[in-house]
C-alpha atoms as a PDB file:
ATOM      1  CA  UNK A   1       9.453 -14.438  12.656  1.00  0.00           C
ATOM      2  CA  UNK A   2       6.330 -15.156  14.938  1.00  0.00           C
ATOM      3  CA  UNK A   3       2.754 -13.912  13.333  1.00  0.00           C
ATOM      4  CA  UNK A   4       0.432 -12.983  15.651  1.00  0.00           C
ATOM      5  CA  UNK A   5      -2.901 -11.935  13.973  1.00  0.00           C
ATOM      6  CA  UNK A   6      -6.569 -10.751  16.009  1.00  0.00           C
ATOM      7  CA  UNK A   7      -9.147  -8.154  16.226  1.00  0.00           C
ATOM      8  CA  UNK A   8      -9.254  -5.143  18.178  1.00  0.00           C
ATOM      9  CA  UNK A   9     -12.935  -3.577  18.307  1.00  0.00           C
ATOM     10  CA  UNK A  10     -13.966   0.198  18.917  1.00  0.00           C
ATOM     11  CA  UNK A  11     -11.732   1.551  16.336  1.00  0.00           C
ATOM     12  CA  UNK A  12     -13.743   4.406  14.546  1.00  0.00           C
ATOM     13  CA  UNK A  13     -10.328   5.994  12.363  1.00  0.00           C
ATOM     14  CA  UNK A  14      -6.993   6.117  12.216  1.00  0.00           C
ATOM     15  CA  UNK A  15      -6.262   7.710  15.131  1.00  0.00           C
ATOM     16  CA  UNK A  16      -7.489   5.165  17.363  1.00  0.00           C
ATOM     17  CA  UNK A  17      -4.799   2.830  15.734  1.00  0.00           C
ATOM     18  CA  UNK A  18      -2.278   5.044  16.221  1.00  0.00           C
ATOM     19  CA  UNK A  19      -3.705   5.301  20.003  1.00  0.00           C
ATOM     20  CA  UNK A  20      -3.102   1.088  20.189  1.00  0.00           C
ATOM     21  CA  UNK A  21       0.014   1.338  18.506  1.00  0.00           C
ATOM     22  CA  UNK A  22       1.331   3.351  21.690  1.00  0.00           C
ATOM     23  CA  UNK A  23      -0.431   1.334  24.158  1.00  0.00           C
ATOM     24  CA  UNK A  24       1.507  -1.386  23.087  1.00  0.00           C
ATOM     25  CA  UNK A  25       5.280  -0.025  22.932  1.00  0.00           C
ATOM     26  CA  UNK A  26       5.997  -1.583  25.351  1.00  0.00           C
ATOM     27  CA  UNK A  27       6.196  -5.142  23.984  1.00  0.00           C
ATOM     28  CA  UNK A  28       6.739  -4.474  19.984  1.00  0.00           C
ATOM     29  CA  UNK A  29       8.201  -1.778  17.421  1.00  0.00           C
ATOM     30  CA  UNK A  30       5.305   0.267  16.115  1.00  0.00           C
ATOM     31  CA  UNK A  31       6.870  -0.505  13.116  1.00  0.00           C
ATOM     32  CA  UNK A  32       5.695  -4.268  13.588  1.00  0.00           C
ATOM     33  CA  UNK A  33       2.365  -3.402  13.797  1.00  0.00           C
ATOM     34  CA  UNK A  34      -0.140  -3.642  10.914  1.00  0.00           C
ATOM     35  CA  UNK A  35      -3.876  -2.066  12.089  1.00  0.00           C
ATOM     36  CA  UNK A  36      -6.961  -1.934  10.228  1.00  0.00           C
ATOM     37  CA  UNK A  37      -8.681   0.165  12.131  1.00  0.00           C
ATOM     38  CA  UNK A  38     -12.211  -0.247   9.331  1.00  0.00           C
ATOM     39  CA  UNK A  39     -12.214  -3.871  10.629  1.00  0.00           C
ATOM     40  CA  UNK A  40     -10.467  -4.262  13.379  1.00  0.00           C
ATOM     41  CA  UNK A  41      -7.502  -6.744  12.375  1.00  0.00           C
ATOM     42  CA  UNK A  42      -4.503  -6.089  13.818  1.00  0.00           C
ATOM     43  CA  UNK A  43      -1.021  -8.190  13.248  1.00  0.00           C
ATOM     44  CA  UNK A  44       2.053  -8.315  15.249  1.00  0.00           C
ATOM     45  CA  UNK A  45       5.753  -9.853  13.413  1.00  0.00           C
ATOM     46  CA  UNK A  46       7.594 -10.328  15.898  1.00  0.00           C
ATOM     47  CA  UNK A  47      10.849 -12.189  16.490  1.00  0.00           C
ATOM     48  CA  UNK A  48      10.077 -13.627  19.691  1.00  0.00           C
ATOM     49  CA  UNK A  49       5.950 -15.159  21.481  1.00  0.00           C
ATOM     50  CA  UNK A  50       4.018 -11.999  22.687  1.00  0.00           C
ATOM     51  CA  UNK A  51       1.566 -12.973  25.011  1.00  0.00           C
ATOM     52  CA  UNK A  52      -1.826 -12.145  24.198  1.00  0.00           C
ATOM     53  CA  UNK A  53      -2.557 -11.372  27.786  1.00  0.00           C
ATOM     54  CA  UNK A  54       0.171  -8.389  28.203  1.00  0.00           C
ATOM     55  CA  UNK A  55      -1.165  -7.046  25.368  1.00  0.00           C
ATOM     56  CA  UNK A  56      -5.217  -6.841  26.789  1.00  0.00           C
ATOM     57  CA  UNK A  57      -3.376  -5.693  30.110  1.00  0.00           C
ATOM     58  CA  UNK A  58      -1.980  -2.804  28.192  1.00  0.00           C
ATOM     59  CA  UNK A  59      -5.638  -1.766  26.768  1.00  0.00           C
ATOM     60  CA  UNK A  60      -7.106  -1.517  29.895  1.00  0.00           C
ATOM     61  CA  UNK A  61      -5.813   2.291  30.127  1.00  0.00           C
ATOM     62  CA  UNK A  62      -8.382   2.825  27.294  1.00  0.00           C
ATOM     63  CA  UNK A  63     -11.740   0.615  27.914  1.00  0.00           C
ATOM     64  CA  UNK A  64     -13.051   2.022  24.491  1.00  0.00           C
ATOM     65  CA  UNK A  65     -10.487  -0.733  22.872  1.00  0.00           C
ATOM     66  CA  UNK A  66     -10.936  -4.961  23.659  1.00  0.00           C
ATOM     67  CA  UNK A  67      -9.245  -7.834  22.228  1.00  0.00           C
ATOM     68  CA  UNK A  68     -12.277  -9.148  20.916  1.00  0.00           C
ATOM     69  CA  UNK A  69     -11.165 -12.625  19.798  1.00  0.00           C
ATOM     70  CA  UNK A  70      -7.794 -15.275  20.077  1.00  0.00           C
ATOM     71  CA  UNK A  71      -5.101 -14.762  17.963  1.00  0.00           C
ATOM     72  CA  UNK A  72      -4.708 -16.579  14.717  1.00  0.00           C
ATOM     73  CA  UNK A  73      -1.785 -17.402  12.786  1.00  0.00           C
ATOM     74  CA  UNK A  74      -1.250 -16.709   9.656  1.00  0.00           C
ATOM     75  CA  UNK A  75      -1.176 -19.546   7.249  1.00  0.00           C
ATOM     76  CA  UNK A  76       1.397 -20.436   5.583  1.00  0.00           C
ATOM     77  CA  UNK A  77       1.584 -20.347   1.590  1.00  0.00           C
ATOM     78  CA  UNK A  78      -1.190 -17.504   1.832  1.00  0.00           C
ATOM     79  CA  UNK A  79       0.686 -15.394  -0.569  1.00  0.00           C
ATOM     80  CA  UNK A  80      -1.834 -15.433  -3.405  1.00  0.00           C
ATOM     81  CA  UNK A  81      -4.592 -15.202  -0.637  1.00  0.00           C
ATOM     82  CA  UNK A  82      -3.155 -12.210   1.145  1.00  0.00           C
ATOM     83  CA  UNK A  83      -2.033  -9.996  -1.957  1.00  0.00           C
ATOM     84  CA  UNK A  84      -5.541 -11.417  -3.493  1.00  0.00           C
ATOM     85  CA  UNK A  85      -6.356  -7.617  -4.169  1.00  0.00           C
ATOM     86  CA  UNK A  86      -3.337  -6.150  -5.672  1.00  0.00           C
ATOM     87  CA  UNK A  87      -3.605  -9.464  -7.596  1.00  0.00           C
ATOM     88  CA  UNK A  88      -7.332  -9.105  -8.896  1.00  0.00           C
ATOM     89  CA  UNK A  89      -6.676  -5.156  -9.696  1.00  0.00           C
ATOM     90  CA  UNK A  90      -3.435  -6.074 -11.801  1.00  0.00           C
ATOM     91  CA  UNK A  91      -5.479  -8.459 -13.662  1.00  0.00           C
ATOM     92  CA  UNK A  92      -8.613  -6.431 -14.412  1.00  0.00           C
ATOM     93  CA  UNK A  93      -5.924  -3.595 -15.633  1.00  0.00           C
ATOM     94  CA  UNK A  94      -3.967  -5.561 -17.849  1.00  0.00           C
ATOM     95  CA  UNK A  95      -7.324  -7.114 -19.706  1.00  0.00           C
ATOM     96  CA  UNK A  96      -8.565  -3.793 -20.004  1.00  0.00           C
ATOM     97  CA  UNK A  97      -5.777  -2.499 -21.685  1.00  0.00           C
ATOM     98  CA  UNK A  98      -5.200  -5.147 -24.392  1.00  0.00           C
ATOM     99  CA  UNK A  99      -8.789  -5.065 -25.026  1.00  0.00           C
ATOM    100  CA  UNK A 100      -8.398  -1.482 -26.010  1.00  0.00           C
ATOM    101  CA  UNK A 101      -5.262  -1.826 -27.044  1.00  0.00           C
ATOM    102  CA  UNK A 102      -6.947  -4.502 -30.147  1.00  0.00           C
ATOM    103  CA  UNK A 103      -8.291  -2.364 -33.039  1.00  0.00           C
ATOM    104  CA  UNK A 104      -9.118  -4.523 -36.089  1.00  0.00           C
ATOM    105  CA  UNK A 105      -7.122  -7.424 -35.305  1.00  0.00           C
ATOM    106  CA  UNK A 106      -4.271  -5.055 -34.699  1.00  0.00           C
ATOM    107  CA  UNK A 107      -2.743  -4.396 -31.414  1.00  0.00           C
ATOM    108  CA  UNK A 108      -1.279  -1.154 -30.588  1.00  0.00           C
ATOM    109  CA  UNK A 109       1.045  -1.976 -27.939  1.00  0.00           C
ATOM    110  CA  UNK A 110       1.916   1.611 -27.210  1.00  0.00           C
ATOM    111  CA  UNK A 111      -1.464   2.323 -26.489  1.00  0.00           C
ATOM    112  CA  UNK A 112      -1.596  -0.565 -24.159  1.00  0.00           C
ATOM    113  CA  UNK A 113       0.967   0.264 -21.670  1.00  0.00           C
ATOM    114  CA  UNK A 114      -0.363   4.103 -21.847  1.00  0.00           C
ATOM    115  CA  UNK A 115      -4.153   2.601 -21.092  1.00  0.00           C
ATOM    116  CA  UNK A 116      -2.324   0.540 -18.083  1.00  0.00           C
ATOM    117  CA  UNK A 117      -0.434   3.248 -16.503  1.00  0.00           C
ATOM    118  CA  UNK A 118      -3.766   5.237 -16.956  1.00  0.00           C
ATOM    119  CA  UNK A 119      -5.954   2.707 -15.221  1.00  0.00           C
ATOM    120  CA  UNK A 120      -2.789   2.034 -12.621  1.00  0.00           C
ATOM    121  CA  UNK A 121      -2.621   5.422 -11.291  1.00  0.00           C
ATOM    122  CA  UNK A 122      -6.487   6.268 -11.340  1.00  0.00           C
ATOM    123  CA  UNK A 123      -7.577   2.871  -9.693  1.00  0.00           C
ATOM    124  CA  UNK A 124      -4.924   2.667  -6.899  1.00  0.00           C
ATOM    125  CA  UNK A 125      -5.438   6.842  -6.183  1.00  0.00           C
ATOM    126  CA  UNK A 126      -8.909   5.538  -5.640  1.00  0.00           C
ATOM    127  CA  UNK A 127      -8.060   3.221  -2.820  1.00  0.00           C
ATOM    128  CA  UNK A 128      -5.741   6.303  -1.181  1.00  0.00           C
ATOM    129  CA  UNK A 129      -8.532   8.467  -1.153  1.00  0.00           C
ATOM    130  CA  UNK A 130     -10.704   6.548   0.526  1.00  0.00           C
ATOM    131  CA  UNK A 131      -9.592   7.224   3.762  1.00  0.00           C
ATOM    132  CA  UNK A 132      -6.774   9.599   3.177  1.00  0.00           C
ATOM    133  CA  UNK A 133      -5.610  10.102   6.488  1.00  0.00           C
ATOM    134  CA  UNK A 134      -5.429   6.644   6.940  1.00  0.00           C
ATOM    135  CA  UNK A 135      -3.015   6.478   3.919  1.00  0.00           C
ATOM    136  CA  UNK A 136      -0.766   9.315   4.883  1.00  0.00           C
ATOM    137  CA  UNK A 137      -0.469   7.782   8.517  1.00  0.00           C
ATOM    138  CA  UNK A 138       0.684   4.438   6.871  1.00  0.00           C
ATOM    139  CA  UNK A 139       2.778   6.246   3.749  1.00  0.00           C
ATOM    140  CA  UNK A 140       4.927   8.733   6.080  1.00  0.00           C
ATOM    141  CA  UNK A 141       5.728   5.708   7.742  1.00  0.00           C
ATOM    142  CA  UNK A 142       8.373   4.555   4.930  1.00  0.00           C
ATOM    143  CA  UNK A 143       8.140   6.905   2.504  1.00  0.00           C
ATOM    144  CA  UNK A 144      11.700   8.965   2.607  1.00  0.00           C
ATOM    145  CA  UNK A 145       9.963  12.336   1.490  1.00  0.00           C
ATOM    146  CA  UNK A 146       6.532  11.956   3.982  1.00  0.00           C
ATOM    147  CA  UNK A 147       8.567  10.981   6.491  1.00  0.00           C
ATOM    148  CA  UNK A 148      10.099  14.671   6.776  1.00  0.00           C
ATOM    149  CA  UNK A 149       7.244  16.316   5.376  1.00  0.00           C
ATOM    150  CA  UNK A 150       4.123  14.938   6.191  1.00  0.00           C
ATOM    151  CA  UNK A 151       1.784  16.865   3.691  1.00  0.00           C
ATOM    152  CA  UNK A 152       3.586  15.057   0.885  1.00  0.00           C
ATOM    153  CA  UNK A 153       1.552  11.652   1.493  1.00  0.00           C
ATOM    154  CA  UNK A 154      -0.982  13.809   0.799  1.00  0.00           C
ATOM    155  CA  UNK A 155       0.039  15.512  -2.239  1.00  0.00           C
ATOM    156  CA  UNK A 156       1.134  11.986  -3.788  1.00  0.00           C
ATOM    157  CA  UNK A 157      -2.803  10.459  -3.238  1.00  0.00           C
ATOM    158  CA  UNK A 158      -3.914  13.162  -5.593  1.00  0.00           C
ATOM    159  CA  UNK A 159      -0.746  12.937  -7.745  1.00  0.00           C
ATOM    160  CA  UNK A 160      -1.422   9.432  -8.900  1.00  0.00           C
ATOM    161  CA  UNK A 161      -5.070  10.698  -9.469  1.00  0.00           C
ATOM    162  CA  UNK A 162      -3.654  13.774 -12.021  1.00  0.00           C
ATOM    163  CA  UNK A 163      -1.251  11.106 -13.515  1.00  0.00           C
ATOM    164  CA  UNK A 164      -3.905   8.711 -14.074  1.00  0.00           C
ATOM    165  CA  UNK A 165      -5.871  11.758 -15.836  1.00  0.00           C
ATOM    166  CA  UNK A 166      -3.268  12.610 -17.803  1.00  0.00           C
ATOM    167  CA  UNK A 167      -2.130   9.273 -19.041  1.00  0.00           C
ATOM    168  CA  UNK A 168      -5.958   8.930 -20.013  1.00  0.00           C
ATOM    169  CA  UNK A 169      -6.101  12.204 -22.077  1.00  0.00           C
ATOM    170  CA  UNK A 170      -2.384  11.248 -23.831  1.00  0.00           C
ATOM    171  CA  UNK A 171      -0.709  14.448 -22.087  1.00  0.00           C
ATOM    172  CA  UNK A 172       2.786  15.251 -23.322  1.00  0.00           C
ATOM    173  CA  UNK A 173       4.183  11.857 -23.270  1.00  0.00           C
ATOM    174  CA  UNK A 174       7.697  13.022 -22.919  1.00  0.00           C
ATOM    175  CA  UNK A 175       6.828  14.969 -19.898  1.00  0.00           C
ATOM    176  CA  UNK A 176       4.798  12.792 -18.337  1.00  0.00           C
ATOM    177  CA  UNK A 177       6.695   9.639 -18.334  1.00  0.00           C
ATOM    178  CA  UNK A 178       9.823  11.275 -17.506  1.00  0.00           C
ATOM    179  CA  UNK A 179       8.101  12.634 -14.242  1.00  0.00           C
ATOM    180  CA  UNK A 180       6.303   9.279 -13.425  1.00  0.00           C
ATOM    181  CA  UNK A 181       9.879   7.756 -13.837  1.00  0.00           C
ATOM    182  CA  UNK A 182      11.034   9.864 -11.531  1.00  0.00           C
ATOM    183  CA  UNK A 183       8.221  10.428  -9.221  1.00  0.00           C
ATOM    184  CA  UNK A 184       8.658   6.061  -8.637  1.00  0.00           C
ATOM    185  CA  UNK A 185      12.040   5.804  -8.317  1.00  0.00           C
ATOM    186  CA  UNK A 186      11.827   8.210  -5.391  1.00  0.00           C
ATOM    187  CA  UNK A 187       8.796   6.096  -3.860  1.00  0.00           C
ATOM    188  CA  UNK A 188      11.268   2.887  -4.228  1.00  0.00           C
ATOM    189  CA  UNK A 189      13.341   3.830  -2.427  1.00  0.00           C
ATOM    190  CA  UNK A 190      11.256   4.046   0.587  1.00  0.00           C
ATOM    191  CA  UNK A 191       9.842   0.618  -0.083  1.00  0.00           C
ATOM    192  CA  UNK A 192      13.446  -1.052  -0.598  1.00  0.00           C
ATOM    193  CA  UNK A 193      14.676   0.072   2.679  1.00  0.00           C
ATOM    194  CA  UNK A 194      11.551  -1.062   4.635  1.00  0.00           C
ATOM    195  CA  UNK A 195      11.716  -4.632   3.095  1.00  0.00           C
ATOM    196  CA  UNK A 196      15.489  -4.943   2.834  1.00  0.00           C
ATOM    197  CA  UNK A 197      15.652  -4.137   6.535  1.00  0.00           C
ATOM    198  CA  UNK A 198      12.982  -6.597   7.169  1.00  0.00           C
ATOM    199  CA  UNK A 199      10.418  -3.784   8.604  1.00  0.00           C
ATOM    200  CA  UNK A 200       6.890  -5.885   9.128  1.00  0.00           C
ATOM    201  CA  UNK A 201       4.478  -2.650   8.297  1.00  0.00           C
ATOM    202  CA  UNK A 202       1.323  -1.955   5.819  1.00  0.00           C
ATOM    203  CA  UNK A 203       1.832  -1.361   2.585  1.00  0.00           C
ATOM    204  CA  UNK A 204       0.024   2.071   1.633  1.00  0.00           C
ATOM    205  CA  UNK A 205      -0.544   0.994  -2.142  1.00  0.00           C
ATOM    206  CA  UNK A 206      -3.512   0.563  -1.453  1.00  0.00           C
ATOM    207  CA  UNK A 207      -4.440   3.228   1.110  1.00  0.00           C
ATOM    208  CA  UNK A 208      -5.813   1.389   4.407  1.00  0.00           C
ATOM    209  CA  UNK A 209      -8.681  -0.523   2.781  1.00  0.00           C
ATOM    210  CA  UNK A 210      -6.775  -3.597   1.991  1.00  0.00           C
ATOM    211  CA  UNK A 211      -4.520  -4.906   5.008  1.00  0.00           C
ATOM    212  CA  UNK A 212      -1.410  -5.438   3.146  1.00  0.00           C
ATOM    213  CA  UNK A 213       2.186  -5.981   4.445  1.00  0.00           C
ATOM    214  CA  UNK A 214       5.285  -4.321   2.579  1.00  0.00           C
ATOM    215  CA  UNK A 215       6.855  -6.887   0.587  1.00  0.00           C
ATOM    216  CA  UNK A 216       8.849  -7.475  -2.270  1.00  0.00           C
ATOM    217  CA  UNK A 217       5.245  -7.486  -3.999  1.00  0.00           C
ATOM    218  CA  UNK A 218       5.443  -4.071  -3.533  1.00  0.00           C
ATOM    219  CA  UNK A 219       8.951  -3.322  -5.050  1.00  0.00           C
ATOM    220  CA  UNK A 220       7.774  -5.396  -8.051  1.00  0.00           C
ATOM    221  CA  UNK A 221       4.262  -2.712  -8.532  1.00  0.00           C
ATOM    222  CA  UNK A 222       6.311   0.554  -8.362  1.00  0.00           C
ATOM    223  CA  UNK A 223       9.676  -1.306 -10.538  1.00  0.00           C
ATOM    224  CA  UNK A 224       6.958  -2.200 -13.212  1.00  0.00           C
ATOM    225  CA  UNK A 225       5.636   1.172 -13.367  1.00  0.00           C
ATOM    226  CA  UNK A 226       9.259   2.843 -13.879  1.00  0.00           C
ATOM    227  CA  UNK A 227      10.209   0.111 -16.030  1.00  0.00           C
ATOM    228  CA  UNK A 228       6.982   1.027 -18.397  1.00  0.00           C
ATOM    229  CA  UNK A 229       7.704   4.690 -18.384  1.00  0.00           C
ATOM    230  CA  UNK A 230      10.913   4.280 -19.137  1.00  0.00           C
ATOM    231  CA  UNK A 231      10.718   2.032 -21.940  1.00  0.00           C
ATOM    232  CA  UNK A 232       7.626   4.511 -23.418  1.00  0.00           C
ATOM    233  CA  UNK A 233      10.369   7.210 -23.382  1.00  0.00           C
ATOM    234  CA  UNK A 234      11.625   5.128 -26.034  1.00  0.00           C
ATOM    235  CA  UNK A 235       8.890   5.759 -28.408  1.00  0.00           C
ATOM    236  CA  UNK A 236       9.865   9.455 -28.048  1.00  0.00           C
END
C-alpha cells in the first residue's frame, strides 16, 4: 500500500473536500482519500504510484484549489505519533476517573468506569461538534445507519453528548448501559467492515479536527466502550 501525503490550500469547509475528492476520481477511490480541509492535508493509500502531477492537472478545473507543497511519505512506525490524540484523550480520561474514583484510600471501581464512560462520551461529542458537517460527511461514509440516512450522523454527535450527561448525573444505569451497549455494537459494525475490507478513510471519532485513519485503533475505542457497559450491567 503506497502513502502519498501533501497539502491542498483554499479549502474553507467540508465541501470543498468533497469538491477535490471528485476532481480526483479519476485516479483513486474516494474512499482512499483522507482530507482535512481546516489544514489542508490530504492523503492518498493507494495500491499502486499516483503521480503527483495528474493529480495538480486534475485541479486546474477549479483554480481556487493548488497543491501547495511535494508529497511526503508517511513514516513508518508512526503509530503512537499518528493516533497521538486518541492516545493523550484516553489517558487524561482514565486518570481522571481513578482520581475520582479514590475516596479515603478506597477505590470505587464502579464509579470509575461510570466517570470514564461519562468523560468518553462528553469529550469525543466535543470533537464532533466542532465542525459537525464535517463529521457527518466523514461518519455516513462507513457508518451502516448514516449511510442510508444521512441525518443520523447527526443525531449520534449529540447522542454521545446526552450519554455523556447522563452517565455524569448516574441516570438509570440499567437503561443507560443497555442502550450504550447497543447503540456501539451498531457503530462496530460499520468500523469492522471498513477495516476488514482494508478501506483507507478518516476515522470520524474524532469529528474532522484530528486527521485520523480507520484502524483497528478504532475497533478497540468502540469494543472497550461495549465491553464496559456490558460488564456495568453486571452490577445491576
Amino acid at each position: 500500500m503506497n502513502t502519498l501525503t501533501f497539502t491542498i490550500s483554499g479549502m474553507t469547509c467540508s465541501s470543498c473536500a468533497l469538491i477535490i475528492k471528485d476532481a480526483f476520481k479519476d485516479f483513486v477511490n474516494e474512499n482512499q482519500i483522507s482530507i482535512n480541509h481546516i489544514n489542508g492535508e490530504t492523503t492518498i493509500f493507494s495500491d499502486y504510484l499516483i503521480d503527483i502531477n495528474n493529480l495538480r492537472d486534475a485541479l486546474k478545473r477549479y483554480p481556487k484549489y493548488k497543491i501547495e507543497n511535494l508529497p511526503l511519505n508517511k513514516e513508518k512506525g508512526s503509530w503512537i505519533v499518528t493516533y497521538k490524540p486518541v492516545l493523550l484523550l484516553f489517558f487524561y480520561i482514565t486518570c481522571l476517573s481513578l482520581l475520582i474514583s479514590l475516596n479515603n484510600s478506597t477505590f470505587d471501581f464502579h464509579k470509575a468506569m461510570n466517570t470514564f464512560m461519562a468523560g468518553f462520551f462528553i469529550a469525543f461529542s466535543f470533537f464532533k461538534l466542532l465542525n459537525l458537517k464535517a463529521f457527518a460527511d466523514s461518519y455516513s461514509m462507513y457508518d451502516i445507519i448514516a449511510k442510508k440516512i444521512k441525518s443520523w450522523a447527526y443525531i449520534y454527535a449529540f447522542l454521545e453528548l446526552v450519554l455523556g450527561i447522563l452517565y455524569t448525573i448516574n441516570f438509570n444505569p440499567l437503561l443507560l448501559n443497555t442502550f450504550t451497549a447497543l447503540l456501539m455494537s451498531v457503530s462496530l459494525i460499520g468500523v469492522l467492515k471498513s477495516v476488514l475490507n482494508k478501506k483507507q478513510i478518516q476515522c470520524a471519532c474524532l469529528g474532522s479536527v484530528f486527521n485520523l485513519p480507520m484502524s483497528t485503533l478504532t475497533i478497540v475505542e468502540d469494543g472497550l466502550m461495549i465491553g464496559m457497559s456490558l460488564v456495568m450491567l453486571l452490577f445491576y
